[in-house]
C-alpha atoms as a PDB file:
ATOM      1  CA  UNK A   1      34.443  33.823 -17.504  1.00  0.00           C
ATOM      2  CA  UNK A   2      30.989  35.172 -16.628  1.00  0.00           C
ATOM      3  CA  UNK A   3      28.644  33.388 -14.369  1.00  0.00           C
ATOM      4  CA  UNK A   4      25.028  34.347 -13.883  1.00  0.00           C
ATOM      5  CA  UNK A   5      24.101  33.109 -10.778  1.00  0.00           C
ATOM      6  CA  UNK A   6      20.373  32.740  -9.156  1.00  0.00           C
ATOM      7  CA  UNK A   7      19.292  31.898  -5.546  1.00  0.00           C
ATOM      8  CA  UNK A   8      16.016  31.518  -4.186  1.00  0.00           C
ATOM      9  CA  UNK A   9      15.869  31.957  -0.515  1.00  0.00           C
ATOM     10  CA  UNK A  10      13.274  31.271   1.724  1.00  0.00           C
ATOM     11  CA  UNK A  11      12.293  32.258   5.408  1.00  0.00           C
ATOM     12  CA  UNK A  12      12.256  29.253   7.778  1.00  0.00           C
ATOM     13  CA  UNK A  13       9.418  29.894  10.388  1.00  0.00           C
ATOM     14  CA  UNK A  14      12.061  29.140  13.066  1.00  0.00           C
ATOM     15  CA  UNK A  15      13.899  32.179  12.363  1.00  0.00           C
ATOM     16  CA  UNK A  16      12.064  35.710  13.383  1.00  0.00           C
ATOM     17  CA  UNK A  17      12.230  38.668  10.546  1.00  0.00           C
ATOM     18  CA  UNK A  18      14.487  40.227  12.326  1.00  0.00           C
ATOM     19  CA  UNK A  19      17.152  37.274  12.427  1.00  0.00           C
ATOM     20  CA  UNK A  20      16.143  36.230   8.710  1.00  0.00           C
ATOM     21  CA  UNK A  21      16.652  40.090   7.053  1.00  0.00           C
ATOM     22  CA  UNK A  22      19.735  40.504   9.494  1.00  0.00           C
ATOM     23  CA  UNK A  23      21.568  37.747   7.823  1.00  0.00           C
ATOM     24  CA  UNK A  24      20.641  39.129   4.195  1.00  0.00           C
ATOM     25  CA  UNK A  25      21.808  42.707   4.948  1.00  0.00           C
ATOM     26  CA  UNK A  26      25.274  40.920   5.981  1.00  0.00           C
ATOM     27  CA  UNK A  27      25.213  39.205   2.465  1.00  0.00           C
ATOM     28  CA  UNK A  28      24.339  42.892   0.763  1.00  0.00           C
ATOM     29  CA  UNK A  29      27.673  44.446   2.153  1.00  0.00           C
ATOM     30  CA  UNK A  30      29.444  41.066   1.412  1.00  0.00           C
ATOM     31  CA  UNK A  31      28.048  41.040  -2.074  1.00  0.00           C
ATOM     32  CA  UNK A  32      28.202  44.965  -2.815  1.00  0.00           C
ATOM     33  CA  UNK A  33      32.140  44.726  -1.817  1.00  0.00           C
ATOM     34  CA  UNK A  34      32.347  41.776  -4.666  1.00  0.00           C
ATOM     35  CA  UNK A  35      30.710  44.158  -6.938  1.00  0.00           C
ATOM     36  CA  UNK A  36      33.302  47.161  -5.439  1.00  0.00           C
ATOM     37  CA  UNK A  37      36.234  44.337  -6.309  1.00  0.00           C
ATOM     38  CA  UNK A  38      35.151  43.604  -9.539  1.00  0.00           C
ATOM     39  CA  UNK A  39      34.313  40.039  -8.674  1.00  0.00           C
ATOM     40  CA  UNK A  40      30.755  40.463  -9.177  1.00  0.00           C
ATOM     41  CA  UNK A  41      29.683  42.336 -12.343  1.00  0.00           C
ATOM     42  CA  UNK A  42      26.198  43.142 -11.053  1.00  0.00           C
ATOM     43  CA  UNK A  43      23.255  41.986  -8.679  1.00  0.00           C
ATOM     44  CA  UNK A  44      20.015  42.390  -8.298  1.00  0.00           C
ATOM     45  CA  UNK A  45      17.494  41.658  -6.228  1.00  0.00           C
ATOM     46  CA  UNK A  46      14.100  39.887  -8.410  1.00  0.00           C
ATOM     47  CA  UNK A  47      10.999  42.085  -6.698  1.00  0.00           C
ATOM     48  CA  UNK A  48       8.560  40.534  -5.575  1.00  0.00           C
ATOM     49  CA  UNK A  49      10.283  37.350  -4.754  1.00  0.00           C
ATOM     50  CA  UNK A  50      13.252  36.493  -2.236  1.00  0.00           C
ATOM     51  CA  UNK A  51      16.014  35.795  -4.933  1.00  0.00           C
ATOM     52  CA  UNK A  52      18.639  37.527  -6.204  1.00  0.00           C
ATOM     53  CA  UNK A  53      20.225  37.439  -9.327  1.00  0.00           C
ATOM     54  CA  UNK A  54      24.350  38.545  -9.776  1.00  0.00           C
ATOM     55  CA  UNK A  55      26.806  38.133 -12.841  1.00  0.00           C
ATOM     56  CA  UNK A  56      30.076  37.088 -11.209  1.00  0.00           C
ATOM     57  CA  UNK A  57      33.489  37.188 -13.405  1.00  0.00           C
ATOM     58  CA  UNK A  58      35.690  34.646 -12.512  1.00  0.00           C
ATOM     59  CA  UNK A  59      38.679  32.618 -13.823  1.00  0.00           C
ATOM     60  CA  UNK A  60      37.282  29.156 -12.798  1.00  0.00           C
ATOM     61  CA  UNK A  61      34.482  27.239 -11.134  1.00  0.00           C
ATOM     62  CA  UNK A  62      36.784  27.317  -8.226  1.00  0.00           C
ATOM     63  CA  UNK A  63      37.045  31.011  -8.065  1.00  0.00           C
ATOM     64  CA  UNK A  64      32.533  30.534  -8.098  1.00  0.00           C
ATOM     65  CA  UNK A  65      32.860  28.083  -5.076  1.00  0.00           C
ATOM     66  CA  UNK A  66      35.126  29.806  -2.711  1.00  0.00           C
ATOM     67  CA  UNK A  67      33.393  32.848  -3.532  1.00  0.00           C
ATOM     68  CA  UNK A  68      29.961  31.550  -2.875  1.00  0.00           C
ATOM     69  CA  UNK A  69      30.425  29.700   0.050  1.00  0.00           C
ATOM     70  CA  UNK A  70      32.466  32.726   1.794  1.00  0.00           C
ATOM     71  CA  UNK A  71      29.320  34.641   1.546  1.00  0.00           C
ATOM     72  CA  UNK A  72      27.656  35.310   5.264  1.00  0.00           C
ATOM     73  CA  UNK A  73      24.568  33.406   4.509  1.00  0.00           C
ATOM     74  CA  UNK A  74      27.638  30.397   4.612  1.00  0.00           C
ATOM     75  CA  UNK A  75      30.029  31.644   7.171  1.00  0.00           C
ATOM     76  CA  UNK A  76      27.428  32.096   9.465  1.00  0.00           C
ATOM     77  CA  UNK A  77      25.046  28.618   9.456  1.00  0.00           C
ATOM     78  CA  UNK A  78      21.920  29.834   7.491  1.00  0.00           C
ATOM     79  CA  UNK A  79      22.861  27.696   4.107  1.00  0.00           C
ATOM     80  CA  UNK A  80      19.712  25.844   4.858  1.00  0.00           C
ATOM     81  CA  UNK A  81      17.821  29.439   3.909  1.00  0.00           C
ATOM     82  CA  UNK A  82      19.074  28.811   0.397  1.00  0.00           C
ATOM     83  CA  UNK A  83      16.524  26.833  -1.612  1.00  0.00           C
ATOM     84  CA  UNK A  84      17.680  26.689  -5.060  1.00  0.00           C
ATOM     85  CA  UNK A  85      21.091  27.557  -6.697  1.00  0.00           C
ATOM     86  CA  UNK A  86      21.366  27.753 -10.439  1.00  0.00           C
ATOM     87  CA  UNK A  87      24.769  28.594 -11.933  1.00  0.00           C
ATOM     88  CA  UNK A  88      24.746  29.625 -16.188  1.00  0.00           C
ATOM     89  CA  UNK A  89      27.828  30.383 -17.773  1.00  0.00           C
ATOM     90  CA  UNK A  90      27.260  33.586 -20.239  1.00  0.00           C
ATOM     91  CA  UNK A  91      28.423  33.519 -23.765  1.00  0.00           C
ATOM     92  CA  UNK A  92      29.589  36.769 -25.345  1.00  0.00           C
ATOM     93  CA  UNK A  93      26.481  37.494 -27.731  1.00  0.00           C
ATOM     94  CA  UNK A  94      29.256  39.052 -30.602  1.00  0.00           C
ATOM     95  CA  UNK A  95      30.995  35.334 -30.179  1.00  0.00           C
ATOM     96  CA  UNK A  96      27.860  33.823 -30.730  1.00  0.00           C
ATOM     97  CA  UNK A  97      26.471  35.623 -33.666  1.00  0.00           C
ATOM     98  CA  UNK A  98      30.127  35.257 -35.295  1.00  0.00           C
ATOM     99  CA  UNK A  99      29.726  31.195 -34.657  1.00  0.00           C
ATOM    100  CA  UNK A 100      26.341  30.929 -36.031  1.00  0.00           C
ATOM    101  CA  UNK A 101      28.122  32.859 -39.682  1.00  0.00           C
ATOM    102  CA  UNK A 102      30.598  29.850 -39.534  1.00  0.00           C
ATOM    103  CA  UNK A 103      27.544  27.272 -38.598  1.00  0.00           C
ATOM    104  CA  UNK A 104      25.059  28.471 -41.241  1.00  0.00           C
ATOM    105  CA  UNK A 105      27.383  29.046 -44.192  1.00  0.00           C
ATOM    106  CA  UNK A 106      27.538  32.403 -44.413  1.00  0.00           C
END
């Protein structure tokens, strides 16, 4: 099953630059060895903004959880740098376009 996931992040004044963009370059190699696994389809990084944006492929909303919260940004304390999670499960577009022939009749 394919998951887009989004996070928005945001830099609490306690924490100095150099602690706050420390603790994302730990969750790039994390998340760039997902993406050497296979576990995470792509990512990218929105510009201008602290989010990023990944496709993860996974059997179950398990699977999402363990894999989420194993990230460093978990591991490590700095959840509370995470504002927003959004999780959307992706539909195949061929499946879709088949299902609206069978919903519309023709």
């Amino acid at each position: 099953m394919e998951i887009m996931l989004r996070v928005d992040l945001a830099k609490p004044q306690a924490l100095s630059n150099k602690e706050f963009y420390g603790i994302w370059l730990k969750e790039t190699f994390a998340a760039l060895e997902g993406v050497a696994a296979g576990g995470i389809k792509n990512i990218w990084k929105a510009a201008g903004k602290y989010q990023v944006i990944a496709v993860f492929d996974v059997e179950n909303a398990d699977q999402m959880d363990e894999a989420i919260h194993n990230l460093p940004i978990w591991t490590e304390g700095f959840s509370h740098i995470v504002t927003n999670i959004e999780w959307t499960p992706l539909r195949n577009y061929q499946n879709w376009s088949d299902h609206l022939k069978e919903m519309s009749g023709a």
